[in-house]
Protein backbone atom coordinates (compact mmCIF):
# COMPACT_ATOMS: atom_id res chain seq x y z
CA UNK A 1 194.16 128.42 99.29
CA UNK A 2 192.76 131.38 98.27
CA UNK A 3 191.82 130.18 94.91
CA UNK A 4 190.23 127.18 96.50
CA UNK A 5 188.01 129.70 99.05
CA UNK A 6 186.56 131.08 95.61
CA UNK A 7 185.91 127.52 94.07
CA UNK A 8 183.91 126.98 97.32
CA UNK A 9 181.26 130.32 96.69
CA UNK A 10 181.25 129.65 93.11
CA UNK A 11 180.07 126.14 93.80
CA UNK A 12 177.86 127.54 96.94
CA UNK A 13 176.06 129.94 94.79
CA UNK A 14 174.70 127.22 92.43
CA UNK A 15 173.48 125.67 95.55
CA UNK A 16 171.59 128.36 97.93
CA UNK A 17 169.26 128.77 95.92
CA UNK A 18 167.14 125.20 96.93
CA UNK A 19 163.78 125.58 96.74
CA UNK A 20 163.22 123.41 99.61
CA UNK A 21 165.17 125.02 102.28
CA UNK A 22 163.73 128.51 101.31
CA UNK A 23 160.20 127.17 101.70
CA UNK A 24 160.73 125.49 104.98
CA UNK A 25 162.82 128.74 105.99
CA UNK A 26 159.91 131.08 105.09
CA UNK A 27 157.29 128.13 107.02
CA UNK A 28 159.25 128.79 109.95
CA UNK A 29 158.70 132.45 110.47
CA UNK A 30 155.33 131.71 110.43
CA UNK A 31 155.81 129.65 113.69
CA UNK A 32 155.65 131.28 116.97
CA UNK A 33 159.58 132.21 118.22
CA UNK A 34 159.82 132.54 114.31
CA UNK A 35 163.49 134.24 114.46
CA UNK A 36 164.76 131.74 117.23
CA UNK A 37 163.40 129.01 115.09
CA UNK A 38 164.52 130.20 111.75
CA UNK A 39 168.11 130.74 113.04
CA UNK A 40 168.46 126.97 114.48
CA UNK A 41 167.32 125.84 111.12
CA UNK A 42 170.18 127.87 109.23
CA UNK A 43 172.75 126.62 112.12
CA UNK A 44 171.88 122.94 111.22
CA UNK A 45 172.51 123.02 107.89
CA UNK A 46 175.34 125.38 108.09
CA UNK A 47 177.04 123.24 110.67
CA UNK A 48 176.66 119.88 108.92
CA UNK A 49 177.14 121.57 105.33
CA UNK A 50 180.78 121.92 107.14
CA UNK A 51 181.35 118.91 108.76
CA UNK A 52 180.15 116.89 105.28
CA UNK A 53 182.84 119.24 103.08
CA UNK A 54 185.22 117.85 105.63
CA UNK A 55 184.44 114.20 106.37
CA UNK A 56 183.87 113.86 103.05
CA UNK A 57 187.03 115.29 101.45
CA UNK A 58 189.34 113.42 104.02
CA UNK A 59 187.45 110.29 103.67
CA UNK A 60 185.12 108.23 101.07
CA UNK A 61 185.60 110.50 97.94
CA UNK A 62 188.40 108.80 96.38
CA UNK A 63 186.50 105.85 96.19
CA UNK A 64 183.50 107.20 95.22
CA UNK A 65 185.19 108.86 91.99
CA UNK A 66 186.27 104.87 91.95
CA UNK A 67 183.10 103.30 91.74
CA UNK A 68 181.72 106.39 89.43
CA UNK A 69 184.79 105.86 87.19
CA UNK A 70 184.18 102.18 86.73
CA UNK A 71 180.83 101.01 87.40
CA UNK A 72 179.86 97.54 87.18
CA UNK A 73 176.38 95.04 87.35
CA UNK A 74 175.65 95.42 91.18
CA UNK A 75 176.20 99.00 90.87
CA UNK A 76 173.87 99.24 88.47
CA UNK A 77 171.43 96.89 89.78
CA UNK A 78 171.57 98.93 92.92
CA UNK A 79 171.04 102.33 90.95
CA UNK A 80 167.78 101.04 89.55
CA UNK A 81 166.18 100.11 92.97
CA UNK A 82 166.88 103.92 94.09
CA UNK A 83 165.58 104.86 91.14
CA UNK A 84 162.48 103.27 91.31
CA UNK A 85 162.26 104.06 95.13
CA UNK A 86 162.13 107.66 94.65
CA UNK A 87 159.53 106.92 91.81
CA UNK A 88 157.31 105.73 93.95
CA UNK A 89 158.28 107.82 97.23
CA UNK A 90 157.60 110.79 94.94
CA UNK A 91 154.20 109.34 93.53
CA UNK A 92 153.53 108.63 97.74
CA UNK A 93 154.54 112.30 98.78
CA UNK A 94 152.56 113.88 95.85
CA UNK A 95 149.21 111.82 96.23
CA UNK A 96 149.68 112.32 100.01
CA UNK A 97 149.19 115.85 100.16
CA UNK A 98 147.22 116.41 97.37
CA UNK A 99 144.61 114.26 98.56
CA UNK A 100 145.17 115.65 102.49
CA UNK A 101 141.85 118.00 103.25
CA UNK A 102 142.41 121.28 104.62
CA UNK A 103 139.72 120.99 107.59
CA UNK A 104 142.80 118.60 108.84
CA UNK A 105 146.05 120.67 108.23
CA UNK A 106 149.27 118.44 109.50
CA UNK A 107 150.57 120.24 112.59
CA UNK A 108 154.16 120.36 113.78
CA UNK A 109 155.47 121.83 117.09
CA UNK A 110 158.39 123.04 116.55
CA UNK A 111 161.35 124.63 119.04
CA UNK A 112 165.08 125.99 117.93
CA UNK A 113 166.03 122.15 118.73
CA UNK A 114 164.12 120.84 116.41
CA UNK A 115 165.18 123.28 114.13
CA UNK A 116 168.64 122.88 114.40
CA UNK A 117 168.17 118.82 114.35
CA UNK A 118 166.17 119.19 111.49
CA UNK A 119 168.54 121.73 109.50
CA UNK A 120 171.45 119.31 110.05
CA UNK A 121 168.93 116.15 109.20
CA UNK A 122 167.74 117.90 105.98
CA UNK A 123 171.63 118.54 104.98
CA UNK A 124 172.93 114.73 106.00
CA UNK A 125 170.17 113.49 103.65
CA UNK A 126 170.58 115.77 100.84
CA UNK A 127 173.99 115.00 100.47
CA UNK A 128 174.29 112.02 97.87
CA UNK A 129 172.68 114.36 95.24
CA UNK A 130 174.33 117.13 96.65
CA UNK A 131 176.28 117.81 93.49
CA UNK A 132 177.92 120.98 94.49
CA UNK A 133 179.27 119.84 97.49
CA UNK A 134 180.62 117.12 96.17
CA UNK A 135 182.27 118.36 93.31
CA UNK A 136 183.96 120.99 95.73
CA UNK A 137 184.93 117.58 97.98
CA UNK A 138 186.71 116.03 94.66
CA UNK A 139 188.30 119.28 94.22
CA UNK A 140 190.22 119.55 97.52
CA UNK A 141 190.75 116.26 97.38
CA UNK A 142 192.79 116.59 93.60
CA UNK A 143 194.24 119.23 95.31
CA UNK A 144 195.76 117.75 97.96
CA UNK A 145 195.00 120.90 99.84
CA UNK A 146 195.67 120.42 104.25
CA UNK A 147 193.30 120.55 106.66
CA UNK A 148 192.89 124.08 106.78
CA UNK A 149 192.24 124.99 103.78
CA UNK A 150 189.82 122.12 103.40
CA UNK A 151 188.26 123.18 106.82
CA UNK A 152 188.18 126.98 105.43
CA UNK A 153 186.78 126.00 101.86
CA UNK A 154 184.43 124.47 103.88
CA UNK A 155 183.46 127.20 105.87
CA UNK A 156 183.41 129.58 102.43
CA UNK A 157 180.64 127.16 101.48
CA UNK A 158 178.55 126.84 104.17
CA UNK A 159 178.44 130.83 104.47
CA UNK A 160 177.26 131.15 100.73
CA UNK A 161 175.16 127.77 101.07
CA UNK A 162 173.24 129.53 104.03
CA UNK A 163 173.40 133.29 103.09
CA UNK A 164 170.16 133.81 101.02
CA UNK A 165 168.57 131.91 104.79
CA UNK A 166 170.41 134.84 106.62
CA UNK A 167 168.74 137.30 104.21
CA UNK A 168 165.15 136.11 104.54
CA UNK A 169 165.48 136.23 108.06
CA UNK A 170 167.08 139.93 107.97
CA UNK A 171 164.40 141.21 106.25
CA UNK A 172 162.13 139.50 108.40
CA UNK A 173 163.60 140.23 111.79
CA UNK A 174 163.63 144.40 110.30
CA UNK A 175 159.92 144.54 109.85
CA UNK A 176 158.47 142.04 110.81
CA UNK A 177 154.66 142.85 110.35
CA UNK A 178 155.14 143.70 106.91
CA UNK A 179 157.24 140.27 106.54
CA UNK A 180 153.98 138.05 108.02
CA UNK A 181 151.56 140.30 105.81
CA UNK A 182 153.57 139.22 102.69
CA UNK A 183 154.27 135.45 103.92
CA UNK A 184 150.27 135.23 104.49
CA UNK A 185 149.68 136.37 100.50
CA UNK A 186 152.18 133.96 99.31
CA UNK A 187 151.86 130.88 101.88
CA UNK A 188 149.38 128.93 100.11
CA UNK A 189 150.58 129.04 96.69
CA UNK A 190 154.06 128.16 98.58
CA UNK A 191 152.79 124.99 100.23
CA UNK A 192 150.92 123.79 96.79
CA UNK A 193 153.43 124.33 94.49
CA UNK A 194 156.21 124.08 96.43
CA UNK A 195 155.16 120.20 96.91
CA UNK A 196 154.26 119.38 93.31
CA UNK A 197 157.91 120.99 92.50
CA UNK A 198 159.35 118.70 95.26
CA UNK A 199 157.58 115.60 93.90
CA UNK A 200 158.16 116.33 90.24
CA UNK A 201 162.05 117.10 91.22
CA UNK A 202 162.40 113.69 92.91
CA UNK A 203 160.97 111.77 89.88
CA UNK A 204 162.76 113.18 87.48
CA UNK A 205 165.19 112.13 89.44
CA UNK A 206 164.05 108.47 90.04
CA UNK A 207 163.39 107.89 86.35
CA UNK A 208 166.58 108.79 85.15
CA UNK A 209 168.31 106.83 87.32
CA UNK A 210 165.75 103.76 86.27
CA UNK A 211 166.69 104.43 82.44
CA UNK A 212 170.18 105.03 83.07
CA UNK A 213 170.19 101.50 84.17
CA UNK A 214 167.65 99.61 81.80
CA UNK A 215 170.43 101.13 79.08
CA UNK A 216 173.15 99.77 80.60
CA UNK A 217 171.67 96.42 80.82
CA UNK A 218 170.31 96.32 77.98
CA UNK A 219 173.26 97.87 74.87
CA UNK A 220 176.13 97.44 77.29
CA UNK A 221 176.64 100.98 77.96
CA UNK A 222 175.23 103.71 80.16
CA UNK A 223 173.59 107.17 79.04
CA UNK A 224 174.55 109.35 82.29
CA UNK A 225 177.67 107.81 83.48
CA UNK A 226 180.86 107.52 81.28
């Protein structure tokens, strides 16, 4: 058990560090009852982080290493319409808020509920290219490991998965006019870079899913799955 607690933070650790939490995490303590807010955002995603290592170990994972192992036509076919959805969602996304003008900022009201709905929302999305997590899934589920231990490797991850949020908001939450003077400086170049890297990410993404396809189709054999 132990051994698979440490699997758990090893795969964690290559996965707290998503730029997209962190920047939503650091947007909230800009918000007015920033440390309420910022802690119902961490609770969402380490709450369905854990229930996802769960469900997912005791349920669909054997059959998706199935369909990975073997993949056919449809499956293909299927992989090039995501592909080319995120594409163009990503094109769409970019072009949306590079073109938005800043005398008409998008404005969100935002309460710990939403937070913690929106922490658990941004997790339950995330999770088909959620590699981490789902490499620790396949591994408890090789394993054979019982509920506990699944439940506790679970846990083990959703700490590390959520431990660099804890620290932002720690430092925050210790001085906390410092933290705003320093979120001011940086804000800006946050929100416009942190998009383009979102958009950029989720092409990448799209297109190699797109070729991975086309290849298969077209010589019989594809270039990311064996």
């Amino acid at each position: 058990m132990i051994k698979l607690v440490l699997s758990a933070i090893a795969f964690a650790a290559t996965d707290c560090l998503d730029p997209l939490s962190i920047s939503v995490q650091i947007y909230l303590l800009t918000t007015k009852r920033a440390l309420l807010n910022s802690l119902g955002f961490i609770l969402g995603i380490f709450t369905a982080t854990l229930l996802c290592g769960v469900v997912i170990t005791l349920g669909p994972v054997k059959e998706l290493d199935s369909i990975m192992s073997h993949p056919n036509a449809p499956y293909f076919i299927f992989q090039a319409l995501v592909g080319l959805g995120l594409t163009y969602g990503s094109y769409h996304y970019w072009y949306h808020f590079s073109h938005r003008k800043e005398s008409h900022p998008i404005k969100v009201k935002v309460n710990p509920i939403t937070c913690l709905v929106l922490g658990g929302t941004f997790t339950v999305t995330d999770l088909p290219t959620n590699i981490p997590l789902l490499a620790l899934a396949d591994e408890l589920a090789r394993s054979q490991a019982d509920l506990t231990a699944i439940t506790l490797s679970s846990f083990a991850y959703s700490m590390m998965r959520t431990a660099p949020l804890f620290l932002i908001v720690s430092l925050f939450a210790i001085n906390q006019e410092r933290a705003r003077e320093v979120i001011s400086a940086v804000e800006e170049k946050l929100i416009k870079w942190g998009h383009l890297v979102v958009a950029a990410t989720i092409s990448i993404l799209g297109m190699a899913l797109t070729v991975d396809s086309l290849v298969f189709f077209a010589l019989g054999k594809p270039l990311f799955v064996p």
